[in-house]
Protein backbone atom coordinates (compact mmCIF):
# COMPACT_ATOMS: atom_id res chain seq x y z
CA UNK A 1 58.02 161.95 -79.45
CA UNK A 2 58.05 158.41 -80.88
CA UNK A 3 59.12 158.04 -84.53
CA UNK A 4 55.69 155.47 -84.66
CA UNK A 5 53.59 158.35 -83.12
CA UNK A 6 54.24 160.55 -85.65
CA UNK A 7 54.14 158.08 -88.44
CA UNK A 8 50.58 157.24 -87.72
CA UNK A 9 49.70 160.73 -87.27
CA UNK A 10 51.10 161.14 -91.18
CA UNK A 11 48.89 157.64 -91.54
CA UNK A 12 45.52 159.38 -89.47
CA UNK A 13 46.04 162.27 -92.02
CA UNK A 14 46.46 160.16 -95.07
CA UNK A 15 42.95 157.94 -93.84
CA UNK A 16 41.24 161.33 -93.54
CA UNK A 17 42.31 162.63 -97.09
CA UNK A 18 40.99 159.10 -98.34
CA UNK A 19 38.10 159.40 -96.62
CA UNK A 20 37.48 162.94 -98.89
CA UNK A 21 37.76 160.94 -102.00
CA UNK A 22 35.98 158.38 -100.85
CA UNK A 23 32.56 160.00 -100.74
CA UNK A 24 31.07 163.25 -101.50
CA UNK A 25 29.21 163.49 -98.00
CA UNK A 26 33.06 164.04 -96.25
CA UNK A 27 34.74 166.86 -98.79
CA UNK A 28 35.95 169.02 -96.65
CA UNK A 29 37.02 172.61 -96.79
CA UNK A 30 40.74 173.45 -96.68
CA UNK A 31 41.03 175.19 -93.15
CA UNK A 32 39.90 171.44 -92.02
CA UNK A 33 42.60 169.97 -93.42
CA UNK A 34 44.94 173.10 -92.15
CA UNK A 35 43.92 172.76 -88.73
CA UNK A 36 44.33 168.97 -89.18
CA UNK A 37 47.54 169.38 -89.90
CA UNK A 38 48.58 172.05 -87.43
CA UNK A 39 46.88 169.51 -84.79
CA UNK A 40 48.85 167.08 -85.72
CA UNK A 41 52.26 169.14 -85.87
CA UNK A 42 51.31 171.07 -82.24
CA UNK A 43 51.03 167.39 -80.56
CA UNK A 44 54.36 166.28 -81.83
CA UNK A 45 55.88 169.41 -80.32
CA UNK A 46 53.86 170.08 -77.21
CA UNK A 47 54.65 169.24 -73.92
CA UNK A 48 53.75 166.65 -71.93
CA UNK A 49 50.80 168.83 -69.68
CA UNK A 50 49.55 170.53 -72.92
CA UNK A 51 48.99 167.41 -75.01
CA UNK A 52 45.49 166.92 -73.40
CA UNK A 53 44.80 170.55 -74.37
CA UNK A 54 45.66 170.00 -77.88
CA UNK A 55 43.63 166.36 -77.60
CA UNK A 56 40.35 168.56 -76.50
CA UNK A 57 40.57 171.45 -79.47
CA UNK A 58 40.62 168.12 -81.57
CA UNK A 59 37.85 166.63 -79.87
CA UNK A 60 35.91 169.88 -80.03
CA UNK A 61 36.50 170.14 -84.12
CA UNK A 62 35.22 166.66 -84.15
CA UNK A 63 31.94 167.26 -82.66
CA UNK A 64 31.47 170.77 -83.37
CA UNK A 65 32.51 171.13 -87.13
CA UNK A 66 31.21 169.24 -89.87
CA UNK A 67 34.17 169.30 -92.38
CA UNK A 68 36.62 168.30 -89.95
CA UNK A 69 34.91 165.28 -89.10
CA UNK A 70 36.65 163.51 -92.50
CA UNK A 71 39.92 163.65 -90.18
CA UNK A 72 38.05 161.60 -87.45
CA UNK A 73 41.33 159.18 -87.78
CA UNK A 74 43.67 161.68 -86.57
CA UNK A 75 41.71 162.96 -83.71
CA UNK A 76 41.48 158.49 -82.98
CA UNK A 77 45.63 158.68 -82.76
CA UNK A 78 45.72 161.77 -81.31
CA UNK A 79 43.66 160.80 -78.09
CA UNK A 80 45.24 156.75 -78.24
CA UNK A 81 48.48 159.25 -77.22
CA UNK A 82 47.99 160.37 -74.06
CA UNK A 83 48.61 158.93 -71.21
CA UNK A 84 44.87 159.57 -69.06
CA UNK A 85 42.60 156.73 -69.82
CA UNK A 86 39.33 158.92 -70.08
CA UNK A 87 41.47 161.40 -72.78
CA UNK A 88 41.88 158.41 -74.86
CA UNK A 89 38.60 157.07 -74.55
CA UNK A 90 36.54 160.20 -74.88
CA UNK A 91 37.12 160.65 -79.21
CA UNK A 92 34.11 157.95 -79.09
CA UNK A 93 31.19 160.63 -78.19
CA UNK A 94 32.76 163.61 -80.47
CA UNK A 95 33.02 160.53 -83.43
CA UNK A 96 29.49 159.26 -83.26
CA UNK A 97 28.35 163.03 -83.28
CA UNK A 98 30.63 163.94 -86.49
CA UNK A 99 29.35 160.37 -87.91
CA UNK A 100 25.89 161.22 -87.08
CA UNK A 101 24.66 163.31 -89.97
CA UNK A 102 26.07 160.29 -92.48
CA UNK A 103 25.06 158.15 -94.63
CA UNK A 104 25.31 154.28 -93.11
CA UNK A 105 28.33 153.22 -96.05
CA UNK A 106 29.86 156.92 -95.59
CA UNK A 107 30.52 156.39 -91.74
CA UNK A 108 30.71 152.73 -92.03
CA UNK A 109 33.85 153.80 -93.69
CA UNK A 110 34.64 156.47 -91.65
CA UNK A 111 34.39 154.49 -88.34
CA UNK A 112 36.47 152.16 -89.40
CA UNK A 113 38.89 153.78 -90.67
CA UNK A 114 39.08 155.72 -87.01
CA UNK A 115 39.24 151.87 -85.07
CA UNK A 116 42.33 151.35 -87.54
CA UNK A 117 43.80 154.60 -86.62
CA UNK A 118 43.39 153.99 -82.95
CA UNK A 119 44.46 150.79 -82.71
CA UNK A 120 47.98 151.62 -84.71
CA UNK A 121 48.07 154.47 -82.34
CA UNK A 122 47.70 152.45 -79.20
CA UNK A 123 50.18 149.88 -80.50
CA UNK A 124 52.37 152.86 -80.81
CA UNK A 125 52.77 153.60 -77.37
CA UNK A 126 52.65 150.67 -75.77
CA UNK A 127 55.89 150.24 -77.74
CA UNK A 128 57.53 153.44 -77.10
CA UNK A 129 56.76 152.69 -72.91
CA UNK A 130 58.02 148.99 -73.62
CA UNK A 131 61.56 150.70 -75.07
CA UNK A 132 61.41 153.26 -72.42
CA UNK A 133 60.96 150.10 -69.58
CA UNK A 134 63.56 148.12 -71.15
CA UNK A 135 66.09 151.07 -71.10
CA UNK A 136 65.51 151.69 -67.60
CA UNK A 137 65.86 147.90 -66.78
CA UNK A 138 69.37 148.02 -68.75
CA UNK A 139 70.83 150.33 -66.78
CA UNK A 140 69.59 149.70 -63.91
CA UNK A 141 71.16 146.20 -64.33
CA UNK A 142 74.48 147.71 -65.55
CA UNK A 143 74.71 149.88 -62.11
CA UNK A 144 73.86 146.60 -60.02
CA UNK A 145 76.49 144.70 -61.65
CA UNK A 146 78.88 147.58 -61.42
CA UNK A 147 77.97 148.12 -57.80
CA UNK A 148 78.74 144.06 -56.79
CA UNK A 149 81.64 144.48 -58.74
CA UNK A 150 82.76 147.21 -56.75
CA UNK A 151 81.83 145.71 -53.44
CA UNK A 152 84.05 142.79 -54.10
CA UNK A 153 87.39 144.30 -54.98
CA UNK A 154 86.36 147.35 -52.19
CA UNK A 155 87.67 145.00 -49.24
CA UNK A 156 90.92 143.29 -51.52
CA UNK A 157 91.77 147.43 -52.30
CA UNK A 158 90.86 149.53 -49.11
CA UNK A 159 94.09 149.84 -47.32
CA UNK A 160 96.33 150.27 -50.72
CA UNK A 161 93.35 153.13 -52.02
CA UNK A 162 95.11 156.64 -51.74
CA UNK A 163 93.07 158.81 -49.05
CA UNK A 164 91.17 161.22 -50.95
CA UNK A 165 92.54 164.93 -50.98
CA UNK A 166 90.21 166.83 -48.58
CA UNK A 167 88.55 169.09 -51.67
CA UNK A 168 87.63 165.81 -53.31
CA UNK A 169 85.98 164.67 -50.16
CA UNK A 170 83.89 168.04 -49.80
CA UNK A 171 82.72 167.66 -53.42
CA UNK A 172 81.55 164.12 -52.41
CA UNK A 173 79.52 164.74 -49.45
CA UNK A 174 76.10 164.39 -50.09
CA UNK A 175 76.29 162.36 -53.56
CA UNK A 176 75.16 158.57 -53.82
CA UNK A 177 78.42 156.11 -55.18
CA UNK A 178 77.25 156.71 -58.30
CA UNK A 179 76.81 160.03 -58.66
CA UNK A 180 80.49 160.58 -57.26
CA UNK A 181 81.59 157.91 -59.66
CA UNK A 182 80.37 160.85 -62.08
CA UNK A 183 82.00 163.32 -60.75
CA UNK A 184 85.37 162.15 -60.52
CA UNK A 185 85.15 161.28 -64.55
CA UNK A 186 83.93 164.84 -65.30
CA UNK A 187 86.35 166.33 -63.48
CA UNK A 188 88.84 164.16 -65.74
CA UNK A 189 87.32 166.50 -68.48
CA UNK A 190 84.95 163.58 -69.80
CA UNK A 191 82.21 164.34 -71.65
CA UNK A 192 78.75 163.10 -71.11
CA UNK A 193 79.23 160.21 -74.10
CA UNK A 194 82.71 158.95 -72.89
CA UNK A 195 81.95 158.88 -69.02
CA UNK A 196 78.27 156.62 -70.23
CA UNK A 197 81.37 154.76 -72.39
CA UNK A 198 83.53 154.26 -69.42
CA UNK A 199 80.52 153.33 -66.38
CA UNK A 200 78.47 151.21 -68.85
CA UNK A 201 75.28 153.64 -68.72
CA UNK A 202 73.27 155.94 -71.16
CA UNK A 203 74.15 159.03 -72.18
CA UNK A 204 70.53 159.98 -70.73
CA UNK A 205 71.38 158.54 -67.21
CA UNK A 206 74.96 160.28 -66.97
CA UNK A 207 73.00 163.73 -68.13
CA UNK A 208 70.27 163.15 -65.51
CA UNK A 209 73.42 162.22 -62.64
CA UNK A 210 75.19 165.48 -63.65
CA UNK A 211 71.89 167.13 -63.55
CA UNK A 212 71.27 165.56 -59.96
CA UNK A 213 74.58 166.92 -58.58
CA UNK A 214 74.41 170.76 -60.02
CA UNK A 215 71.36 170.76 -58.10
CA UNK A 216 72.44 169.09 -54.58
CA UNK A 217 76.26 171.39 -55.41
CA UNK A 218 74.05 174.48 -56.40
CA UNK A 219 76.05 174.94 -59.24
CA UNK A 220 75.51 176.23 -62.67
CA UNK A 221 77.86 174.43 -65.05
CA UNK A 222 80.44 171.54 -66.01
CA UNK A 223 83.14 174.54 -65.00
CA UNK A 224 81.79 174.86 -61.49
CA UNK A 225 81.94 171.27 -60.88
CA UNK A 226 85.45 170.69 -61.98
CA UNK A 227 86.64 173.53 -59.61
CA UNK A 228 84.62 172.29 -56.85
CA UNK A 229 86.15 168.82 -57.14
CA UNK A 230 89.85 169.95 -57.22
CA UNK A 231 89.74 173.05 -55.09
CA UNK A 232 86.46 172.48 -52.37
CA UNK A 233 83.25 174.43 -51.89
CA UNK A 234 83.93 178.48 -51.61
CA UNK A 235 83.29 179.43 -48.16
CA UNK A 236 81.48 182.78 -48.11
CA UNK A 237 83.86 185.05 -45.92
């Protein structure tokens, strides 16, 4: 979860305890503000595929329960956070019913203060996707400039580059370059950090190669691999 995301869901909070002050027609009770919170707390820790769900009991507070409606700015950030354009377009309907039974200044006030909160949220994570883009593009670059750099010295290197013992090359079948590139610094006893040091990638990307060959090895751990590397796959008898 976004550091922004969850600041502006401390900011959606903050709008909605301002809008309590603000005017007598939005005091709400405490459970709102309890559920509010709890909202606010079960988006930040959800997973991806229940987010939506969490987004719809908001939505459903919104329209359904008059006190909640004060926190009309966190339900805003809470749907500008997913990633299905009808999720974060459908707090409009439950808003105008919560804003409904108003005065005009009270949700005046109110409705704006839910465009602010939505538009901070949006900004949010169009951001955290931009960082997420950019990190991909990094290493992507890094293993392309890694790669021609290995294709050039490959030919000057070939005939002096010791034949692999015949355990390594079993543990290598089936890998792409870079995931054997992996391997072989793992089974130096490298940890994730140092072998992301040492090929010029992310920690993230070296977990998600090791990840890649456990599964294609059918192994269970770091252990397996190392034994597999120096000793060969176990043929069942």
């Amino acid at each position: 979860m976004p550091v922004d995301r969850t600041m502006n869901h401390a900011v959606a909070l903050t709008l909605g305890i301002a809008a309590q002050l603000l005017s007598p027609a939005l005091e709400p009770y405490a459970p709102a503000f309890l559920a509010a919170l709890c909202l606010a707390c079960l988006l930040d820790l959800a997973r991806p595929r229940w987010r939506d769900a969490v987004t719809a009991a908001a939505l459903a507070l919104l329209a359904l329960w008059g006190p909640f409606a004060a926190f009309g700015p966190l339900v805003a950030a809470l749907a500008a956070s997913s990633r299905r354009r009808w999720v974060r377009l459908a707090w409009l309907a439950p808003a105008a019913v919560s804003l409904a039974p108003m005065g005009p200044t009270a949700a005046a006030g109110l409705a704006l203060l839910e465009a602010v909160a939505f538009t901070l949220a949006v900004r949010s994570e169009a951001s955290a996707a931009e960082r997420v883009a950019l990190t991909a593009l990094r290493d992507g670059l890094r293993e392309r400039v890694i790669a021609l750099g290995e294709e050039n010295t490959a030919l000057a290197d070939e005939a002096a580059r010791p034949v692999a013992a015949p355990a390594a090359e079993a543990a290598l079948e089936g890998l792409t370059d870079r995931e054997r590139s992996v391997l072989a610094l793992v089974a130096e006893g490298l940890d994730n950090r140092e072998v992301a040091g040492r090929l010029y990638l992310s920690e993230g990307t070296v977990r998600n190669h090791v990840s890649a060959i456990l599964r294609k090895k059918e192994l269970r751990n770091r252990a397996q691999l190392v034994s597999l590397y120096y000793r060969g796959p176990v043929v069942a008898p």
